[in-house]
N, C-alpha and C. Protein backbone atom coordinates (compact mmCIF):
# COMPACT_ATOMS: atom_id res chain seq x y z
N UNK A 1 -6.63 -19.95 202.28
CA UNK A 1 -7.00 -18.56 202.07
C UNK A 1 -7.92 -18.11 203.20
N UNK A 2 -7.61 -16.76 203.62
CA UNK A 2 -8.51 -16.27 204.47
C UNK A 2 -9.20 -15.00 203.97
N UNK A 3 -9.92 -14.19 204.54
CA UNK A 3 -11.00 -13.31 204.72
C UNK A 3 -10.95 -12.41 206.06
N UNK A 4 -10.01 -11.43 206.05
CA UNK A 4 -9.76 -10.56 206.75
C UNK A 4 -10.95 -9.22 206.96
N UNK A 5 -11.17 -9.16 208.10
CA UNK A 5 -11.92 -7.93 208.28
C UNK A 5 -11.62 -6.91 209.20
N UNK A 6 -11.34 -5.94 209.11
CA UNK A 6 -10.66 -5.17 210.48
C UNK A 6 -11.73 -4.01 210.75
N UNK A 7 -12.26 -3.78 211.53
CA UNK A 7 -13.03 -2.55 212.07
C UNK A 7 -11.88 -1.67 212.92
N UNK A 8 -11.23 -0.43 212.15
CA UNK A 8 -10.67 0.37 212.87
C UNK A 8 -10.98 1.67 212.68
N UNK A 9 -10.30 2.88 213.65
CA UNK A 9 -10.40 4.44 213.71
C UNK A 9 -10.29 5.01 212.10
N UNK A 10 -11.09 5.92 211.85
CA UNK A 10 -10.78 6.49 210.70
C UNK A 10 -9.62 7.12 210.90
N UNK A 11 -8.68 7.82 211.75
CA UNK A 11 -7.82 8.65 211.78
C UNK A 11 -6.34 7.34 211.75
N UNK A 12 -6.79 6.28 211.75
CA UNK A 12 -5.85 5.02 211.73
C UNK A 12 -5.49 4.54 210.13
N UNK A 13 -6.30 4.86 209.24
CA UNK A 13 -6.84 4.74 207.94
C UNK A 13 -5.43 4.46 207.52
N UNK A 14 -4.74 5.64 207.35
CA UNK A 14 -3.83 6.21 205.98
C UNK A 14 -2.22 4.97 207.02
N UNK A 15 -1.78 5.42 208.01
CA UNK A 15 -0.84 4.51 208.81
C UNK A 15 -0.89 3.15 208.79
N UNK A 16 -2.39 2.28 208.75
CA UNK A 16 -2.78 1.03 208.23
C UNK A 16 -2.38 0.78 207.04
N UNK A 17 -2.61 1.25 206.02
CA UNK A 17 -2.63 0.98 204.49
C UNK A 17 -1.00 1.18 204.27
N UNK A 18 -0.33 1.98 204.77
CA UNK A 18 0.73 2.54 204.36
C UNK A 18 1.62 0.86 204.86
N UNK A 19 1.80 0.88 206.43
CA UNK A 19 2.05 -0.61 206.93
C UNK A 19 1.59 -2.15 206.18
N UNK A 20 0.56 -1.82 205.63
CA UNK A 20 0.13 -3.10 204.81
C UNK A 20 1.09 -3.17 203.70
N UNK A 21 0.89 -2.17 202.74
CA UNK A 21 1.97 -1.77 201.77
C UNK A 21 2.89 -2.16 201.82
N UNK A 22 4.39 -1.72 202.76
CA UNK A 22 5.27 -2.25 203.29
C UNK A 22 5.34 -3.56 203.31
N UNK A 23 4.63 -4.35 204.19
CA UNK A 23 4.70 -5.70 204.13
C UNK A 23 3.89 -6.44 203.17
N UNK A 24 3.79 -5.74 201.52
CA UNK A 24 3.53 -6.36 200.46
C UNK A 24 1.89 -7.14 200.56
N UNK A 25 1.19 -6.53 201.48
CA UNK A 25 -0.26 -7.22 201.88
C UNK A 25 -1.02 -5.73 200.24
N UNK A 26 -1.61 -6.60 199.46
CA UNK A 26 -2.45 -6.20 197.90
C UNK A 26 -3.51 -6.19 197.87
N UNK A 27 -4.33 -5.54 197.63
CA UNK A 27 -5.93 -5.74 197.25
C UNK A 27 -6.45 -5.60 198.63
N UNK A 28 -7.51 -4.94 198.58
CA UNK A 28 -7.94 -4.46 199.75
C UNK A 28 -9.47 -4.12 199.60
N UNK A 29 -10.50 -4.01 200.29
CA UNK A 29 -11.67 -2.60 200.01
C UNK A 29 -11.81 -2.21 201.49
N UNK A 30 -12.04 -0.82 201.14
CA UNK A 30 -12.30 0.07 202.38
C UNK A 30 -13.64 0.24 202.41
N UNK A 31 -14.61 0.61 203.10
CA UNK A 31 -15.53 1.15 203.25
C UNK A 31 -15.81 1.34 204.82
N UNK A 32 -17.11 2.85 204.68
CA UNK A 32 -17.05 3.78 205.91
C UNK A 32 -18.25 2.94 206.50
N UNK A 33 -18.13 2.78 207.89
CA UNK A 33 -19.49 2.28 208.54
C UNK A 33 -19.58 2.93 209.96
N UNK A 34 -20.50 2.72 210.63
CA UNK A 34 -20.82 3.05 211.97
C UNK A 34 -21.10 1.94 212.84
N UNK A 35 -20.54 2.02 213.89
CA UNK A 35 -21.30 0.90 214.96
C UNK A 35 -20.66 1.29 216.48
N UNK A 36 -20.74 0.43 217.28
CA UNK A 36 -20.26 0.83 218.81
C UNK A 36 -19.98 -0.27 219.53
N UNK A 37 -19.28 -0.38 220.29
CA UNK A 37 -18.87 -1.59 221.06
C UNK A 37 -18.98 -1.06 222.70
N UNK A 38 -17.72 -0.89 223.07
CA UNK A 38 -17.40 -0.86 224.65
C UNK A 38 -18.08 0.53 224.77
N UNK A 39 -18.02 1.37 224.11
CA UNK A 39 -17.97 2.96 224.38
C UNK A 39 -19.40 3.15 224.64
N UNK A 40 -20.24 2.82 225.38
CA UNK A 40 -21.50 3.05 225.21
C UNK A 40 -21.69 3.50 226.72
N UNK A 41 -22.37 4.39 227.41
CA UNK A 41 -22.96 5.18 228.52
C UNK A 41 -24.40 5.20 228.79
N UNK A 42 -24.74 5.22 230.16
CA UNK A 42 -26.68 5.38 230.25
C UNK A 42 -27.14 6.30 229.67
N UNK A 43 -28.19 6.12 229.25
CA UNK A 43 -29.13 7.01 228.35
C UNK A 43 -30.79 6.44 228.33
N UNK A 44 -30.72 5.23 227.74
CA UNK A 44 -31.89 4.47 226.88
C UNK A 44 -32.57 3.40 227.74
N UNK A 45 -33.56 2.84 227.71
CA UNK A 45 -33.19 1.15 228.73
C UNK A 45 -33.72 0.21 227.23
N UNK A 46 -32.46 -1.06 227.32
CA UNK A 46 -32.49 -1.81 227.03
C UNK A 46 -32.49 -2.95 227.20
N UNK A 47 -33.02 -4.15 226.88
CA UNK A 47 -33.05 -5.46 227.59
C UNK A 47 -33.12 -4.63 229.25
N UNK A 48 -34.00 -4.40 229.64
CA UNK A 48 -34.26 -4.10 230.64
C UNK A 48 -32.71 -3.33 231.59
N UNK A 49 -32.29 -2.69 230.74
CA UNK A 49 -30.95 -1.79 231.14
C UNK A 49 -30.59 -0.47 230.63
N UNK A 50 -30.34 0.38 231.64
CA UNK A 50 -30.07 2.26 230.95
C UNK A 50 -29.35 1.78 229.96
N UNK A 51 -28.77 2.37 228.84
CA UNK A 51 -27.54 2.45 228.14
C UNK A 51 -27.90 3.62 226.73
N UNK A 52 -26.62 4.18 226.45
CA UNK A 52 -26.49 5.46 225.47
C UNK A 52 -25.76 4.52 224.19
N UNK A 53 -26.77 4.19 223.37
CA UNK A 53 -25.82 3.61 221.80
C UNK A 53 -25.67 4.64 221.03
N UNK A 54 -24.23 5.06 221.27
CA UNK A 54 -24.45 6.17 219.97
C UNK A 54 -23.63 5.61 218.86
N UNK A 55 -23.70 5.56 217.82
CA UNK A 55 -23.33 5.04 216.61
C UNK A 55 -21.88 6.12 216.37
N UNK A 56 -20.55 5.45 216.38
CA UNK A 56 -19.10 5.84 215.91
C UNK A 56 -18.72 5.93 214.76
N UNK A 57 -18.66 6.78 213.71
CA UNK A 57 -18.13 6.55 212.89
C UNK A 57 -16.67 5.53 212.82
N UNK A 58 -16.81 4.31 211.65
CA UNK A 58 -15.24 3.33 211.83
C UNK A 58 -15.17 3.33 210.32
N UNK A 59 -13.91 2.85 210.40
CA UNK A 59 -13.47 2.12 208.99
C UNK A 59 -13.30 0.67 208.66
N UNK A 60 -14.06 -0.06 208.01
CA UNK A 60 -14.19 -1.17 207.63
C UNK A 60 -13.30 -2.05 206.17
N UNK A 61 -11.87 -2.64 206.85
CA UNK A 61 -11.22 -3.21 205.53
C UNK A 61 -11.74 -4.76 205.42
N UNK A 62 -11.91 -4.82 203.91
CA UNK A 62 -11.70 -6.14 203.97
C UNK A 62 -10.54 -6.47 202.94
N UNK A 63 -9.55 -8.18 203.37
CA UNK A 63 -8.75 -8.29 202.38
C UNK A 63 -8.41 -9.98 202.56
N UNK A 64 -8.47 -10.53 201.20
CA UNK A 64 -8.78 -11.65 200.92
C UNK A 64 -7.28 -12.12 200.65
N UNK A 65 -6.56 -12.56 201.65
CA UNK A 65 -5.32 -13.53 201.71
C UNK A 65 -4.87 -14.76 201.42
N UNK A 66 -3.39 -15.14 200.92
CA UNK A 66 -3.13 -16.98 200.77
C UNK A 66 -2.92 -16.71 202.58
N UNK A 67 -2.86 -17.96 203.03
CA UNK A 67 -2.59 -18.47 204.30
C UNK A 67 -0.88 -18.20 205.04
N UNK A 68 -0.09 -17.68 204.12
CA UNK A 68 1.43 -17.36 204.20
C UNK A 68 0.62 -15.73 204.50
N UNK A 69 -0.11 -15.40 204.52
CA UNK A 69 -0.02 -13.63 204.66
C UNK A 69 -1.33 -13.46 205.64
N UNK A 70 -1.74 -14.16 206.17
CA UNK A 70 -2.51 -14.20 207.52
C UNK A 70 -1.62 -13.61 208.88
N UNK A 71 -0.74 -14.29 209.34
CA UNK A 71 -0.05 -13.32 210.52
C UNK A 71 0.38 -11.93 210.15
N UNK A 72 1.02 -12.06 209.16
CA UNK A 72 1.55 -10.62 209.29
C UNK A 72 0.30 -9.73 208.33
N UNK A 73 -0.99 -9.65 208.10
CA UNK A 73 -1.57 -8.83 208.17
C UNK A 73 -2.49 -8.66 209.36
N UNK A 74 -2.33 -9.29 209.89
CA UNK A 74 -3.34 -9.49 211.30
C UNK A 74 -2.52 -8.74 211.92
N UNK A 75 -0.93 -9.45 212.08
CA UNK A 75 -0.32 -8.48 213.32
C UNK A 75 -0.03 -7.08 213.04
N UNK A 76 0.32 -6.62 211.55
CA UNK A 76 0.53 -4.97 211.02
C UNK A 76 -0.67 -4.27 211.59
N UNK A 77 -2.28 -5.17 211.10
CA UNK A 77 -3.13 -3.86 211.68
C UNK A 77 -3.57 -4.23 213.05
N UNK A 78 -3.52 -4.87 213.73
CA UNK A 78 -3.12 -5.10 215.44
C UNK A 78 -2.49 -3.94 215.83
N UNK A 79 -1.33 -3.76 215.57
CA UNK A 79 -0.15 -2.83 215.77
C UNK A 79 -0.33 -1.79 215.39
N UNK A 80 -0.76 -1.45 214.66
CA UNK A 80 -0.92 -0.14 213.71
C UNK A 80 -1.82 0.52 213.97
N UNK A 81 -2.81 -0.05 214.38
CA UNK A 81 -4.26 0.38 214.79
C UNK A 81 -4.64 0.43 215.90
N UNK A 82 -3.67 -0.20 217.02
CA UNK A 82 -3.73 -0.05 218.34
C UNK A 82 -3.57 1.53 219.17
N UNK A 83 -4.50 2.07 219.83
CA UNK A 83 -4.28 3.45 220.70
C UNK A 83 -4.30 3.09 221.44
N UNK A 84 -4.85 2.03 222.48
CA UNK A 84 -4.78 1.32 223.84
C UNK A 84 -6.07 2.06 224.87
N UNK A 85 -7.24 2.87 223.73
CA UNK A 85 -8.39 3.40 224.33
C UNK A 85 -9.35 1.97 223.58
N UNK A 86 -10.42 2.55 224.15
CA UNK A 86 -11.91 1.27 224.12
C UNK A 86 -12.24 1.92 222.77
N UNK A 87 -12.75 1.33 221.97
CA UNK A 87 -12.97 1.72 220.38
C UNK A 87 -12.01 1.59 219.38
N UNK A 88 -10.89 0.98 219.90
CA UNK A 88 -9.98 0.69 218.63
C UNK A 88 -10.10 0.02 217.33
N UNK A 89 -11.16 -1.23 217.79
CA UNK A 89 -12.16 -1.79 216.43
C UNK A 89 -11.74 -3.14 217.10
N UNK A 90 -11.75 -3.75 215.81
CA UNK A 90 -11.81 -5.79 216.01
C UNK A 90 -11.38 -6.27 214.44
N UNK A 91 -10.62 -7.64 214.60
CA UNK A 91 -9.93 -7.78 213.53
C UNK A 91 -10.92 -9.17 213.35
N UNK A 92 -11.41 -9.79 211.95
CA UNK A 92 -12.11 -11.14 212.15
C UNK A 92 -11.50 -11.64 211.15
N UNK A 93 -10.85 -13.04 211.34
CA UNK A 93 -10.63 -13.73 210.24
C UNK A 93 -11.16 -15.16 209.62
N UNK A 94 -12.31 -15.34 208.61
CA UNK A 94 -12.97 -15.95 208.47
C UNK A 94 -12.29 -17.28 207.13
N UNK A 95 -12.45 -18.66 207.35
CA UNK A 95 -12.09 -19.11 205.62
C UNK A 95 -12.50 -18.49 204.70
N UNK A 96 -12.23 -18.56 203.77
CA UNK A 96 -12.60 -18.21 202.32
C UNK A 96 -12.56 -19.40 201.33
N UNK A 97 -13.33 -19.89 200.85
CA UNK A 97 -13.63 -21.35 200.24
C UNK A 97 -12.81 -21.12 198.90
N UNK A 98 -13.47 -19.79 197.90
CA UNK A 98 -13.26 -19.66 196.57
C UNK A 98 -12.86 -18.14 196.78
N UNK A 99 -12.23 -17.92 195.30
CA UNK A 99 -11.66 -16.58 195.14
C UNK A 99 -11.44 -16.47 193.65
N UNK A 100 -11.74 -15.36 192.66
CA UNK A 100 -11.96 -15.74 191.21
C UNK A 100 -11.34 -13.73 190.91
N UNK A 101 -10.21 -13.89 190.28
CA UNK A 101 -9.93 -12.39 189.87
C UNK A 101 -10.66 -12.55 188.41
N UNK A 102 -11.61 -11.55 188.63
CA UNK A 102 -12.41 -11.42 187.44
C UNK A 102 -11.55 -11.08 185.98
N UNK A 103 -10.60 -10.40 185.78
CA UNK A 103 -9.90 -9.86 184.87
C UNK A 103 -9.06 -10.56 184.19
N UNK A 104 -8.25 -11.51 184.76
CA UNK A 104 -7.66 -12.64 184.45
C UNK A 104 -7.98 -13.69 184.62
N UNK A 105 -8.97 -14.35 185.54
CA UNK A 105 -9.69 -15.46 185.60
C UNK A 105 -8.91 -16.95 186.60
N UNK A 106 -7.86 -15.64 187.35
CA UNK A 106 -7.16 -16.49 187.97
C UNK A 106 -7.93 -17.15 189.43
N UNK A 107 -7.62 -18.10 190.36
CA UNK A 107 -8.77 -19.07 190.96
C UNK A 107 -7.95 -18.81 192.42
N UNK A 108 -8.15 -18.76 193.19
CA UNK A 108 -7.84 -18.83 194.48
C UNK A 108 -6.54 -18.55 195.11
N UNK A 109 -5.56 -18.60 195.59
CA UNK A 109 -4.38 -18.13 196.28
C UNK A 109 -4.25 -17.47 194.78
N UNK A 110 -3.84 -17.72 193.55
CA UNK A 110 -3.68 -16.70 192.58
C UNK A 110 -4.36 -15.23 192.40
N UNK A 111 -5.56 -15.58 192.83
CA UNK A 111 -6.15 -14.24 192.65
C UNK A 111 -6.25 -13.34 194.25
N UNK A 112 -5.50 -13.90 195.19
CA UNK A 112 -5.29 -12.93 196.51
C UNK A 112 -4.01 -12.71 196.46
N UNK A 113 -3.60 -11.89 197.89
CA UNK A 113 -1.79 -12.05 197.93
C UNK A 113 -1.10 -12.63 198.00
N UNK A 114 -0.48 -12.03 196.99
CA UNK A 114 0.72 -13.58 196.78
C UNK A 114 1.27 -14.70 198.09
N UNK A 115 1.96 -15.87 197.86
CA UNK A 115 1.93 -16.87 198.68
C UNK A 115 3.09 -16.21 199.91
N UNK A 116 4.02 -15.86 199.74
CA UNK A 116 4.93 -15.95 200.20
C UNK A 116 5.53 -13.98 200.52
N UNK A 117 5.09 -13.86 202.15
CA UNK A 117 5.51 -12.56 202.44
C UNK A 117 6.92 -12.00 202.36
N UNK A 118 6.63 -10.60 202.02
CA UNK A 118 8.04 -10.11 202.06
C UNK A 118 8.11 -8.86 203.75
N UNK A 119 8.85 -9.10 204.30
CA UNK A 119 8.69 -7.95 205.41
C UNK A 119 9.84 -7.12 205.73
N UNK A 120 10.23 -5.70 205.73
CA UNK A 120 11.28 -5.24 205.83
C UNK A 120 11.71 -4.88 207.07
């Protein structure tokens, strides 16, 4: 099981989810954050250097996978989320030890997406 995180464009939002969908990728959370990467310009000095941090509004998914649905959600929002400008976001995929669906009490690959992708 993995631990998907994608930092992408809010205007990427609805085309992401829709593509996940499709390729049967379930359970998800969204939430709105700010941060900045490449896009930054002089302004400020930091560590002894000009630079302008201005904080971007992004969209932050996370989604807790069996190991059969690691490529193809990595590569849908790769693809999907790609504009080929600086700020597109960053995808991280971390283990995930345990996983517990509270409602049914099911334990690990049971309680993420299912084992075995479907892709059309």
């Amino acid at each position: 099981m993995r631990l998907i995180i994608a930092i992408i464009r809010p205007e990427k939002l609805h085309d992401v989810l829709e593509a996940l969908y499709h390729r049967e990728v379930r359970g998800l959370t969204i939430s709105r954050c700010q941060g900045h990467g490449g896009e930054t310009s002089e302004v400020a000095t930091y560590r002894g250097t000009r630079v302008k941090m201005e904080l971007v509004e992004k969209i932050r998914l996370e989604i807790a996978v069996s190991q059969a649905f690691v490529d193809v959600t990595v590569d849908t929002i790769a693809t999907v989320a790609r504009t080929g400008d600086v700020g597109d976001g960053k995808i991280i995929v971390q283990p995930l030890d345990q996983t517990i669906r509270i409602c049914t009490g099911e334990h690990d690959a049971d309680a993420v997406t299912p084992a075995g992708p479907v892709v059309e």
